[in-house]
Protein backbone atom coordinates (compact mmCIF):
# COMPACT_ATOMS: atom_id res chain seq x y z
CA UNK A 1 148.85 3.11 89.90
CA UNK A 2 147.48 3.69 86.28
CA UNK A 3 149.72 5.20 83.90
CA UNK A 4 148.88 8.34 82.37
CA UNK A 5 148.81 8.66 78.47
CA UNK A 6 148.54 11.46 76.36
CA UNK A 7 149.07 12.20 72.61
CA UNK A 8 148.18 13.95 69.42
CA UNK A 9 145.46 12.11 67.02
CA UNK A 10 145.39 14.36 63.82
CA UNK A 11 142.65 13.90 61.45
CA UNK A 12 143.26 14.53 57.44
CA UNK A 13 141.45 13.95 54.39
CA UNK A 14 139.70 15.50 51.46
CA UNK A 15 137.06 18.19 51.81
CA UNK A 16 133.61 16.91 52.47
CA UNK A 17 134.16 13.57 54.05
CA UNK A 18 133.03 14.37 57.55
CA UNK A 19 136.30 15.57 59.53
CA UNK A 20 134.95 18.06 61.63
CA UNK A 21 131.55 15.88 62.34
CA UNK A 22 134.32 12.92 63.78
CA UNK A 23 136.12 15.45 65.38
CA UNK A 24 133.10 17.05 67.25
CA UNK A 25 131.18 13.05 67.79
CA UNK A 26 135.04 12.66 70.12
CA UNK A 27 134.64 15.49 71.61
CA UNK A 28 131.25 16.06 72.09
CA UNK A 29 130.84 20.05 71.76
CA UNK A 30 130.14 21.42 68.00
CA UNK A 31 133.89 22.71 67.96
CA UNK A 32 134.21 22.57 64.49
CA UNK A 33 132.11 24.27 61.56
CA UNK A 34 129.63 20.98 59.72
CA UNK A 35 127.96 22.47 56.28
CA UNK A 36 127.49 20.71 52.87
CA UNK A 37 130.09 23.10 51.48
CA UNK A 38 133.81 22.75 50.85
CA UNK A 39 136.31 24.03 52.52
CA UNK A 40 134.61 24.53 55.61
CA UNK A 41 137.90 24.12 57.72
CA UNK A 42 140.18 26.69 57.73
CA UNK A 43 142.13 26.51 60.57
CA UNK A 44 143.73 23.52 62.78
CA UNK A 45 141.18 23.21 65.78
CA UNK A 46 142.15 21.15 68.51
CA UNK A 47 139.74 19.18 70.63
CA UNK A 48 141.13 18.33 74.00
CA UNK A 49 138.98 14.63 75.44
CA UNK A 50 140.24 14.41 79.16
CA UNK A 51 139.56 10.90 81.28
CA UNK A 52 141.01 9.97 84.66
CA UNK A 53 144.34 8.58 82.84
CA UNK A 54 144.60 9.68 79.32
CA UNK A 55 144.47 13.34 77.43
CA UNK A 56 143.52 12.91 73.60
CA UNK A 57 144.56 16.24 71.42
CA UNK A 58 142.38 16.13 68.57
CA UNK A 59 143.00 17.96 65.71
CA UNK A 60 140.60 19.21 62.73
CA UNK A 61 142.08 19.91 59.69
CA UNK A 62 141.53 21.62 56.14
CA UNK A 63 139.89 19.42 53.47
CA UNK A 64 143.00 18.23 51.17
CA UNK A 65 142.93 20.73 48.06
CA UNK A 66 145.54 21.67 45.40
CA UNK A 67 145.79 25.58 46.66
CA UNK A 68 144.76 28.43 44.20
CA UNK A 69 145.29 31.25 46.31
CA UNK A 70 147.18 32.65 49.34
CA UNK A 71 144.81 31.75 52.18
CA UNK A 72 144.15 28.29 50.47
CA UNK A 73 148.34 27.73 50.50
CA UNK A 74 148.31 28.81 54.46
CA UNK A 75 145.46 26.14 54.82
CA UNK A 76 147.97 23.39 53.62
CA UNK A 77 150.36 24.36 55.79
CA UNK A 78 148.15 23.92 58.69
CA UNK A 79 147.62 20.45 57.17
CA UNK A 80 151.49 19.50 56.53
CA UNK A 81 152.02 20.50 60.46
CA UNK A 82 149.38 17.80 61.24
CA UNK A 83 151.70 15.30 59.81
CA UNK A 84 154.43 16.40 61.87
CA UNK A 85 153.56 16.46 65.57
CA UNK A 86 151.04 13.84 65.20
CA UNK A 87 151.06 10.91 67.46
CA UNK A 88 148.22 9.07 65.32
CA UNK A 89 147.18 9.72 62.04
CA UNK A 90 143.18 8.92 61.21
CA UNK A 91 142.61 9.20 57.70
CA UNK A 92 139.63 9.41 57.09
CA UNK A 93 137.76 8.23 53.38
CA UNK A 94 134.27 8.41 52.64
CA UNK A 95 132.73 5.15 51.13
CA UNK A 96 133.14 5.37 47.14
CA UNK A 97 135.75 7.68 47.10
CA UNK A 98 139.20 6.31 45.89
CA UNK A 99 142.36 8.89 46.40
CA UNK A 100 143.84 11.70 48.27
CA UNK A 101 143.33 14.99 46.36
CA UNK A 102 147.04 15.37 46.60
CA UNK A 103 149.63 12.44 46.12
CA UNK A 104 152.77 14.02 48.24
CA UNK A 105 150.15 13.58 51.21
CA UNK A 106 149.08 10.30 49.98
CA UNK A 107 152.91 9.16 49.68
CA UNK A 108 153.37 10.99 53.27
CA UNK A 109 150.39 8.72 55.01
CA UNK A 110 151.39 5.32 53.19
CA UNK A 111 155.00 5.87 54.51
CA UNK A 112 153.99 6.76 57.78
CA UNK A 113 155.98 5.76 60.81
CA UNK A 114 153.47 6.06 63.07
CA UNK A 115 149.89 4.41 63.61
CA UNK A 116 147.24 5.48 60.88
CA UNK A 117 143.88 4.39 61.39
CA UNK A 118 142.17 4.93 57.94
CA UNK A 119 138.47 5.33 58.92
CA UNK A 120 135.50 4.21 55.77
CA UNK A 121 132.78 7.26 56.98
CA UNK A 122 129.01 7.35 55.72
CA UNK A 123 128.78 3.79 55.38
CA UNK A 124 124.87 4.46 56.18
CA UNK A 125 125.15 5.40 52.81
CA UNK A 126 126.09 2.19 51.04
CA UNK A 127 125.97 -1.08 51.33
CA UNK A 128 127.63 -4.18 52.45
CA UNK A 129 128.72 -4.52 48.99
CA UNK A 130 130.57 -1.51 48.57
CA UNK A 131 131.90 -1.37 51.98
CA UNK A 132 133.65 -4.53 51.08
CA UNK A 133 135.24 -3.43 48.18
CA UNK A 134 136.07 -0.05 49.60
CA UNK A 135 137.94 -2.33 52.58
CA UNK A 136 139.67 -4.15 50.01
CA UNK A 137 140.91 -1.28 47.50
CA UNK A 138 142.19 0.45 50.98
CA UNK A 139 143.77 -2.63 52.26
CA UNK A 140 146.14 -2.74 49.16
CA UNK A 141 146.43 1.00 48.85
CA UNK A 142 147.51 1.29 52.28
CA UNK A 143 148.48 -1.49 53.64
CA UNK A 144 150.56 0.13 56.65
CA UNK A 145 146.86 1.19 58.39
CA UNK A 146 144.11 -0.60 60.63
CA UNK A 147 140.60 -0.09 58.64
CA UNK A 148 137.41 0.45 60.26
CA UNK A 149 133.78 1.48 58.93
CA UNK A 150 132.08 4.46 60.72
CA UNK A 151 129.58 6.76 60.41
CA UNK A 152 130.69 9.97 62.16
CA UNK A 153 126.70 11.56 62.01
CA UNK A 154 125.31 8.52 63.39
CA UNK A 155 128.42 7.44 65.45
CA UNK A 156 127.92 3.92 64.60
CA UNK A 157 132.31 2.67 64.97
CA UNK A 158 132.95 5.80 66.39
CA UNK A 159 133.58 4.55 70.05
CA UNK A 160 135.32 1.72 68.89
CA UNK A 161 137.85 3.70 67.24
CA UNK A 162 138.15 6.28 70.24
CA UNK A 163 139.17 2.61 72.12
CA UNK A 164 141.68 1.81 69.73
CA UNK A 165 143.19 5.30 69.77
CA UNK A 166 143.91 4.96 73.81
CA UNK A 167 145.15 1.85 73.38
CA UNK A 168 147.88 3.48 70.99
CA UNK A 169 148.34 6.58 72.73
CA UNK A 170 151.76 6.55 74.17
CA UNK A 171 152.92 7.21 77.88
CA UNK A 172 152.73 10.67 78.89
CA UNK A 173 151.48 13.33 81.80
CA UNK A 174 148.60 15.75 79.76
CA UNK A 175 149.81 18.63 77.97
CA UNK A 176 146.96 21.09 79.35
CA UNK A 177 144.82 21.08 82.30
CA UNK A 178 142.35 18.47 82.58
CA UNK A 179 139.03 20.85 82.44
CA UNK A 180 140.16 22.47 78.89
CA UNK A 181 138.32 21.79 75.78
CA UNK A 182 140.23 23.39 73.07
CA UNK A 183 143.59 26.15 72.62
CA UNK A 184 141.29 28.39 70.96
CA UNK A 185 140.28 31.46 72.03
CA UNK A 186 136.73 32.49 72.55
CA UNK A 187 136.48 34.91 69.99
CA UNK A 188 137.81 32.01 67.69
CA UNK A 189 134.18 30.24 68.45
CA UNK A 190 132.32 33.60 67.71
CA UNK A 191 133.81 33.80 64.35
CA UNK A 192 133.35 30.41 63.19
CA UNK A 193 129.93 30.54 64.77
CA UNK A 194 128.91 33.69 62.64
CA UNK A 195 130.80 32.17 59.44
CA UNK A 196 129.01 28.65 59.33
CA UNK A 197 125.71 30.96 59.12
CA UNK A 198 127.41 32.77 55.68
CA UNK A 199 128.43 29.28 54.68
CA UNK A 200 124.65 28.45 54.87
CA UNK A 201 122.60 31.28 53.66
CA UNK A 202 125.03 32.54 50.39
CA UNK A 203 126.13 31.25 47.38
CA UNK A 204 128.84 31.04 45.00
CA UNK A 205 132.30 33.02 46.09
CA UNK A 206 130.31 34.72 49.34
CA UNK A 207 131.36 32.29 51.96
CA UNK A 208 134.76 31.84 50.72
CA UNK A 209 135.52 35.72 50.44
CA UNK A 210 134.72 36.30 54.07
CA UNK A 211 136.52 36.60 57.45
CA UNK A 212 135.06 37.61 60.45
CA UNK A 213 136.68 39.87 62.80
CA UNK A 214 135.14 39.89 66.69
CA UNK A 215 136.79 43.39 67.75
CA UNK A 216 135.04 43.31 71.20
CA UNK A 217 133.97 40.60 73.93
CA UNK A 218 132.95 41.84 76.75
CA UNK A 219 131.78 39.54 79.93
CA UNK A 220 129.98 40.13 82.65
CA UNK A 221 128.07 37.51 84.51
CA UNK A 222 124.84 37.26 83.07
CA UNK A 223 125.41 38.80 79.22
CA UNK A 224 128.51 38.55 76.82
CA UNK A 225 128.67 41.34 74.45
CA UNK A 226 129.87 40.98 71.02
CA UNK A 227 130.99 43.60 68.37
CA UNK A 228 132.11 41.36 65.17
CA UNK A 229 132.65 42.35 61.43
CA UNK A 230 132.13 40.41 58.36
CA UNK A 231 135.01 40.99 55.88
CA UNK A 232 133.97 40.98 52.25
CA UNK A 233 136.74 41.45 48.68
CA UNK A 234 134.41 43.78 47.19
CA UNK A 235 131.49 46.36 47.71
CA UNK A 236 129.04 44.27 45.56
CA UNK A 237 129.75 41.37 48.07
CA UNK A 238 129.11 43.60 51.06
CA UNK A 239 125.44 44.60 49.43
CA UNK A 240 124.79 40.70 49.24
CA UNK A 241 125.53 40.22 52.57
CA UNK A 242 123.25 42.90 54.07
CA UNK A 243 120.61 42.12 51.97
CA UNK A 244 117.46 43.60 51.41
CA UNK A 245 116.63 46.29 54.49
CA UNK A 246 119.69 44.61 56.31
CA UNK A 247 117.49 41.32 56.35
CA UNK A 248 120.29 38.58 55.47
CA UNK A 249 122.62 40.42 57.56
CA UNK A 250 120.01 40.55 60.65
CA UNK A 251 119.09 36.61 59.89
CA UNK A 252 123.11 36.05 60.12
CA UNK A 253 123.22 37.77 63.38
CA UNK A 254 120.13 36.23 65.19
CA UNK A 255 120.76 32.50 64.12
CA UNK A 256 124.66 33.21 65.37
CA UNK A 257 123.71 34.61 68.62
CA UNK A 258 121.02 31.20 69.39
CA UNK A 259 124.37 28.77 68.77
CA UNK A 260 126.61 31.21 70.80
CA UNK A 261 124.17 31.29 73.70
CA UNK A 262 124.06 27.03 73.65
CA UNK A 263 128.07 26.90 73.52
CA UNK A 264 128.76 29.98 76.13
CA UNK A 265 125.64 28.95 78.18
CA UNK A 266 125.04 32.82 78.44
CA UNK A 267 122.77 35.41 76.76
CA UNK A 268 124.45 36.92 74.36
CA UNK A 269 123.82 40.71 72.90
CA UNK A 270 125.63 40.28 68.97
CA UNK A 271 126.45 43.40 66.91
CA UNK A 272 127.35 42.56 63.29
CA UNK A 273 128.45 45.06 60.50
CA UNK A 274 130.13 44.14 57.68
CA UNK A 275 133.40 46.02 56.06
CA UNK A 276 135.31 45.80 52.76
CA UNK A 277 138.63 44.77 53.01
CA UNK A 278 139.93 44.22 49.44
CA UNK A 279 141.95 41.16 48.67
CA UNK A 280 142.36 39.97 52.16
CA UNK A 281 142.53 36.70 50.93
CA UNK A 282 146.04 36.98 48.68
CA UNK A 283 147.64 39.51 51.36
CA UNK A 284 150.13 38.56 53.50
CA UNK A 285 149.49 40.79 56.39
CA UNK A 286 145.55 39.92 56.87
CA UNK A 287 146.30 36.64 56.37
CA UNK A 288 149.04 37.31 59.66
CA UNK A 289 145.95 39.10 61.02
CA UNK A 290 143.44 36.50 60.93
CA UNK A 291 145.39 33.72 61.87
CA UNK A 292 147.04 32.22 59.09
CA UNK A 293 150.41 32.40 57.96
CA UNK A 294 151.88 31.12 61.26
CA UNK A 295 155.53 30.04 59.76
């Protein structure tokens, strides 16, 4: 009889260099938020991949960042626990770039006891050229990890890594049942749905001064309803996001509800209104409240 193996694979790295599109290409659902922006990642998502003898717990993590604020501090943290339970590291570099944003993390991965598999993404972008030097500088920077060369939006190396990572996942029965996808809540998925559409469509501090709130889900067998609000710092933010004749606000709502209908497999009816909720983002409390803050 086949062994069972299960572990945690935890994936760090600096904003921007394709975490969440690695982390969705292994699971293959759009768990995670993919824009151009920074910062995109605010929680720790985990992505469950089930197969007849091994569980892989995938986790998503905030882009690397020296934190400026409250909510940007809690972000870390989610990072720093990613270090500690993991059972893998993949640390994943984008071709051309040449450190960690932060060099207690850097010092934390180069030390690392356990497996890190330090993964070049984008190399659709380059060249053989620069791939080869970008395999060399890694090999000496950190010498403890196995290299390979992917691109997470094409998912050219992205299989072969998956291999590797069963092949280094220790001995263990799964930690949830075999037919789960994620720990996250459904209302986690509306909120992140609704916020990658703010991340789009605004500019400048918008995206980053909002939460979303989904107060009610309601299911019933053909429909899910949905009662969410969009949390702005200040009244001139909450005129932005409404727009002109609620326009942004309704384009928001309908482009939200078409992704939430793929990923429920349901219509869904989506009510959006936005609220001011003044320095949410450097108060403890809301920070509690919208799932941050966790120590």
């Amino acid at each position: 009889m086949t062994k069972h193996k299960a572990g945690f694979v935890n994936i760090i790295g600096n904003p921007n260099v394709g975490k969440s599109t690695l982390m969705n290409a292994f699971v293959g659902e759009r768990l995670s938020i993919i824009t151009s922006k920074a910062q995109t990642t605010r929680h720790r998502i985990l992505g469950i991949v089930n197969g007849d003898d091994f569980q892989v717990l995938l986790s998503d993590t905030p882009g690397i960042i020296k934190p400026a604020y409250q909510l940007q501090e809690s972000m870390m943290d989610f990072v720093k626990s990613a270090f500690e339970d993991a059972d893998i590291l993949l640390y994943l570099v984008e071709l051309g770039e040449k450190e960690l944003k932060d060099e207690a993390f850097f010092n934390k991965i180069t030390n690392s006891k356990i497996p890190v598999l330090l993964l070049i993404n984008k190399i659709d972008k380059g060249n053989e050229e620069l791939l080869s030097e970008a395999v060399k500088m890694w090999k000496e920077k950190v010498p403890n990890a196995e290299i390979f060369a992917i691109s997470a939006l094409q998912n050219f190396g992205v299989p072969e890594v998956f291999n590797r990572i069963i092949e280094l996942l220790p001995e263990s029965p799964p930690f949830y049942p075999k037919d789960q996808l994620t720990d996250k809540p459904e209302r986690f998925f509306v909120n992140e749905a609704i916020r990658e559409k703010i991340l789009m469509h605004y500019k400048k501090e918008i995206p980053y001064s909002v939460e979303i709130d989904t107060e009610e889900f309601f299911e019933d067998e053909n429909i899910i309803r949905i009662r969410s609000i969009i949390m702005v710092e200040r009244e001139t933010q909450k005129g932005i996001i409404i727009g002109h004749k609620g326009s942004a606000l309704k384009r928001v709502g309908i482009e939200a509800r078409k992704d939430l209908e793929k990923f429920f497999g349901k219509q869904i009816h989506l009510e959006l209104y936005v609220k001011v909720n003044k320095d949410w983002r450097s108060n403890e409390k809301q920070l509690r409240r919208f799932g941050y803050n966790q120590k």
